[in-house]
Protein backbone atom coordinates (compact mmCIF):
# COMPACT_ATOMS: atom_id res chain seq x y z
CA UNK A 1 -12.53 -8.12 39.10
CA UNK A 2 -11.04 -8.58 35.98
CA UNK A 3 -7.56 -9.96 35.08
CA UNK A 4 -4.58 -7.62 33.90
CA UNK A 5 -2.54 -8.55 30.43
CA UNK A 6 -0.28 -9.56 32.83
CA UNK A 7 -1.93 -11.73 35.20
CA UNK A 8 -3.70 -13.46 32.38
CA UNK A 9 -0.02 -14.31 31.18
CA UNK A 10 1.54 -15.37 33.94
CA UNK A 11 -1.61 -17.38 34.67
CA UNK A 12 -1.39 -18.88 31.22
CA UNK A 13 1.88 -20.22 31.57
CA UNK A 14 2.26 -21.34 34.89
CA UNK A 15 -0.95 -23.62 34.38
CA UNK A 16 -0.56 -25.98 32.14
CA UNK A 17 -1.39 -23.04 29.02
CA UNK A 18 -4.53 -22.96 29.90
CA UNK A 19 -6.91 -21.67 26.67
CA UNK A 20 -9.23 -19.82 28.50
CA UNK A 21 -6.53 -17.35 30.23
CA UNK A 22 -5.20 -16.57 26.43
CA UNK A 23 -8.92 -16.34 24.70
CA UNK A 24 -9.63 -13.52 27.29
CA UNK A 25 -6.56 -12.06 26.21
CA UNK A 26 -6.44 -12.01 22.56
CA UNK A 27 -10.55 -11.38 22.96
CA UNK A 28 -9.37 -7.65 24.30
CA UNK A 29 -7.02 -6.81 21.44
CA UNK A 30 -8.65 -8.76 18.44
CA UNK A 31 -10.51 -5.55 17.27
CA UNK A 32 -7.67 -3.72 17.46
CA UNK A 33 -5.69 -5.81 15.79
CA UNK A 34 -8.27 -5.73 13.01
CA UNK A 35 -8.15 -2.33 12.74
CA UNK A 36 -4.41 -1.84 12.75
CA UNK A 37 -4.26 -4.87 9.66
CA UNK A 38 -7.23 -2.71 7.81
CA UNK A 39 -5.10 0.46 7.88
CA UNK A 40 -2.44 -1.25 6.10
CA UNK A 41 -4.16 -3.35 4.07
CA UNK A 42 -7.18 -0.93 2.74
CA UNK A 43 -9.38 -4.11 2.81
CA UNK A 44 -11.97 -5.37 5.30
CA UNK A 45 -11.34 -9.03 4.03
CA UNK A 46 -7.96 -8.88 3.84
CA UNK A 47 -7.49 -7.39 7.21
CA UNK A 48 -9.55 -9.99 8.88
CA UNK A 49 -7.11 -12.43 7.20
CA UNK A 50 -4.17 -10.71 8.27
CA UNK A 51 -5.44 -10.25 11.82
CA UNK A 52 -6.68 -14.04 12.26
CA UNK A 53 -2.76 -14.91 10.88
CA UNK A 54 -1.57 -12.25 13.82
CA UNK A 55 -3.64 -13.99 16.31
CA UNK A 56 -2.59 -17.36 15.54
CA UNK A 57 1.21 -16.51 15.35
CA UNK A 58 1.33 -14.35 19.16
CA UNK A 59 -0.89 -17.44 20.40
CA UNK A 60 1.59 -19.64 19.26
CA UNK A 61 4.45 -18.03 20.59
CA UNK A 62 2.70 -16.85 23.94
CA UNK A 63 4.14 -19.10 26.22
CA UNK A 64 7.80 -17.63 25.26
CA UNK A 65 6.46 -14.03 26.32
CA UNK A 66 8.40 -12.07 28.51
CA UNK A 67 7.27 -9.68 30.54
CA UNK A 68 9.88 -6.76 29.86
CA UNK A 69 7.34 -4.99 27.72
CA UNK A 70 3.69 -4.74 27.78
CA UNK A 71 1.84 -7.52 26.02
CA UNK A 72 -0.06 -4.46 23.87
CA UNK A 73 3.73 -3.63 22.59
CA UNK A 74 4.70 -7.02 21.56
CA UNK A 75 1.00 -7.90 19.81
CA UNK A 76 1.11 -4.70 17.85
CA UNK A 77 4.96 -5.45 16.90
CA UNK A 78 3.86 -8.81 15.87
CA UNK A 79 0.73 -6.96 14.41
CA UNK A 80 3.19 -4.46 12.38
CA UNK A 81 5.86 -6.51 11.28
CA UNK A 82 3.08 -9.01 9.70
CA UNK A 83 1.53 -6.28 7.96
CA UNK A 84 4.63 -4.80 6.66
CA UNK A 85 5.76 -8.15 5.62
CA UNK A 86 2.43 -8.49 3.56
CA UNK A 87 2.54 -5.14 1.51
CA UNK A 88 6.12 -5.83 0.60
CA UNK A 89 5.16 -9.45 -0.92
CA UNK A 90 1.92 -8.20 -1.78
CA UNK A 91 3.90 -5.09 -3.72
CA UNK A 92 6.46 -7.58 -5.79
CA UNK A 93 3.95 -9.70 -6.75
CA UNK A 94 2.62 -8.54 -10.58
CA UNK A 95 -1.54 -8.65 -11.31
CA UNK A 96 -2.77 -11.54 -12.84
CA UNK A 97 -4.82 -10.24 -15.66
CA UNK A 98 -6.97 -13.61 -15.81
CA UNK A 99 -8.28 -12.70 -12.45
CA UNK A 100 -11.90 -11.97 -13.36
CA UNK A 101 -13.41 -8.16 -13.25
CA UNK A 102 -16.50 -7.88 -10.87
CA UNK A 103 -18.94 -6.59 -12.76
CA UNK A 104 -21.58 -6.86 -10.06
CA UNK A 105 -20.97 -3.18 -8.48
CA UNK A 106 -24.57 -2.82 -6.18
CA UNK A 107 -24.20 -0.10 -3.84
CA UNK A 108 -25.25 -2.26 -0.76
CA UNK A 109 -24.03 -0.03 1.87
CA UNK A 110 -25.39 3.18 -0.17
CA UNK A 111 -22.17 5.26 -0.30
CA UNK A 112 -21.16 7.21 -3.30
CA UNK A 113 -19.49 4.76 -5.43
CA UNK A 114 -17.54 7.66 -7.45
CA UNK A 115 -16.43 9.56 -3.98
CA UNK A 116 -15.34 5.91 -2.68
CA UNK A 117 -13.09 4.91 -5.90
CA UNK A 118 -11.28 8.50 -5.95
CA UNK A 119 -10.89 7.21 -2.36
CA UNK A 120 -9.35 4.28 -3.26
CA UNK A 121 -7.20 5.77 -6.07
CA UNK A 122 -5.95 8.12 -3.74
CA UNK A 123 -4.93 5.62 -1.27
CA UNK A 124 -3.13 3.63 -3.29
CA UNK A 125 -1.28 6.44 -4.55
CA UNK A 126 -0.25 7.36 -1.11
CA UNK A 127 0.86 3.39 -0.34
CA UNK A 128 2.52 3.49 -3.58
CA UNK A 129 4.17 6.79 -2.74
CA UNK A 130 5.20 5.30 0.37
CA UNK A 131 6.30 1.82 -0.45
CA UNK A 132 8.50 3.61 -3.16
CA UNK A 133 9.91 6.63 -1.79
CA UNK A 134 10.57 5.71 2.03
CA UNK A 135 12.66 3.53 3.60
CA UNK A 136 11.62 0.86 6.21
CA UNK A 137 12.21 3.08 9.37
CA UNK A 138 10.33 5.91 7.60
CA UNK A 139 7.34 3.76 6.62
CA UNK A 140 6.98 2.47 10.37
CA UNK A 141 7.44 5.59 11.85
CA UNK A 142 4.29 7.53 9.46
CA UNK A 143 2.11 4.11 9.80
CA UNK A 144 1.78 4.34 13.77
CA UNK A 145 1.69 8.17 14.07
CA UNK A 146 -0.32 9.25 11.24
CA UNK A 147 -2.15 5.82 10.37
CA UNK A 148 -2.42 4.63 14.13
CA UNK A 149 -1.68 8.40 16.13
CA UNK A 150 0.58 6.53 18.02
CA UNK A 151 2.88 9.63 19.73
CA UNK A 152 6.30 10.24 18.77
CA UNK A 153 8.16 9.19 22.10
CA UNK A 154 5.91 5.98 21.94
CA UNK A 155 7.34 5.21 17.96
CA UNK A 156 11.09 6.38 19.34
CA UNK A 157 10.60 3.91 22.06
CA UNK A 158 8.81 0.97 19.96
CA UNK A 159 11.05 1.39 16.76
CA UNK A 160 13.95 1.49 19.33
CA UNK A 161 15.58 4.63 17.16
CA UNK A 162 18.77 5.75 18.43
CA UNK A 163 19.21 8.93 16.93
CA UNK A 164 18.92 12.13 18.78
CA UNK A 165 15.38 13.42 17.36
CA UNK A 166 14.23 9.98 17.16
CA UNK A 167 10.90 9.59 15.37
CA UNK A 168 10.57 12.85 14.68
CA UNK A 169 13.51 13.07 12.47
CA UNK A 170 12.18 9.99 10.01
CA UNK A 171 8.83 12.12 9.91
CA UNK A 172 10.76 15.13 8.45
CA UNK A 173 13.28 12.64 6.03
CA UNK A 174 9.59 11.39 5.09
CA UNK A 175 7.81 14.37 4.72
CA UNK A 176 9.97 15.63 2.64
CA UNK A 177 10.73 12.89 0.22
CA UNK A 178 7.03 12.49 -0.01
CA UNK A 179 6.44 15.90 -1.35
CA UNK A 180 8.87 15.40 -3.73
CA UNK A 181 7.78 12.47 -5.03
CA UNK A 182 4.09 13.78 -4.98
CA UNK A 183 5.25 16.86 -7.14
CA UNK A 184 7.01 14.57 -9.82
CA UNK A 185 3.43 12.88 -9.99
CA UNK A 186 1.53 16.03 -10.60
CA UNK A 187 4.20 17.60 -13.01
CA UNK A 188 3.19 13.63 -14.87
CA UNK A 189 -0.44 14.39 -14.90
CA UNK A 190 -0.14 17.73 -16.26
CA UNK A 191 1.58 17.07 -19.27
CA UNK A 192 -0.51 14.20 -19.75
CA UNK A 193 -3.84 16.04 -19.88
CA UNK A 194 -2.00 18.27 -22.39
């Protein structure tokens, strides 16, 4: 019979913090931890960076649990605020145009390149959009309920908002500013191709 999250805790530290208690533990949620760092990050790489530096840091601080939330909470708080803390640096920090260009563009996994760049370009429009427009609260709430369709109540409850409509109220603010700022863009565009 297998362990709960909680069992395998408690077992890790009342023995001695013993590895094989927290391997079982992290080896349920490391996927999903993966997945959740992808979203953010738009990278397969760079999520399995930012996953293996989630990992690391709730393994490290494990033994200072406690148990007045569910372990899946606490890893994907340690899971978001890691992420968020990435994009932020990651969006101060200016190219560095002596990077080199890969010019080595085989279609290994036989997509359609074209369909997967306008991908791309749209995607980082829409983080761009986001990291610019939206405030922190806003950015957390549409990450877990579009990007993870994590349910309001569960984002009211995890973002620990106060306010009477809760998350729903930061999706609206969001919304709204979003379509706005997406207007601006495509007022931009059509002048340009004037």
């Amino acid at each position: 019979m297998a362990l709960s999250d909680e069992q395998l805790i408690e077992r890790y530290q009342t023995r001695n913090a013993q590895v094989e208690h927290a391997d079982e533990l992290f080896r349920r949620y490391s996927e999903r931890v993966a997945l959740w760092c992808w979203r953010f990050a738009g990278d397969r790489e760079l999520a399995r960076d930012l996953a293996q530096d989630v990992l690391l840091k709730a393994y490290t601080h494990l033994s200072s649990f406690r148990s007045d939330a569910k372990f899946s909470t606490w890893l994907y708080s340690i899971t978001r605020n890691h992420c968020l803390n990435h994009v932020r640096a990651r969006a101060s920090q200016p190219l560095d145009a002596s990077e080199p260009i890969e010019t080595d563009l085989a279609d290994q996994q036989k997509w359609d390149t074209l369909a997967e760049l306008e991908r791309q370009e749209v995607a980082a429009t829409v983080r761009r959009l986001v990291m610019a427009e939206l405030d922190e609260t806003e950015t957390q709430v549409m990450t877990l309920h579009y990007g993870e369709d994590v349910p309001l109540s569960s984002v009211t409850r995890l973002l620990r908002l106060e306010n009477p409509s809760g998350a729903k109220a930061f999706i609206v603010s969001a919304k709204r500013k979003l379509a706005i700022a997406l207007r601006r863009v495509q007022a931009r565009q059509a002048r340009g191709s004037k």
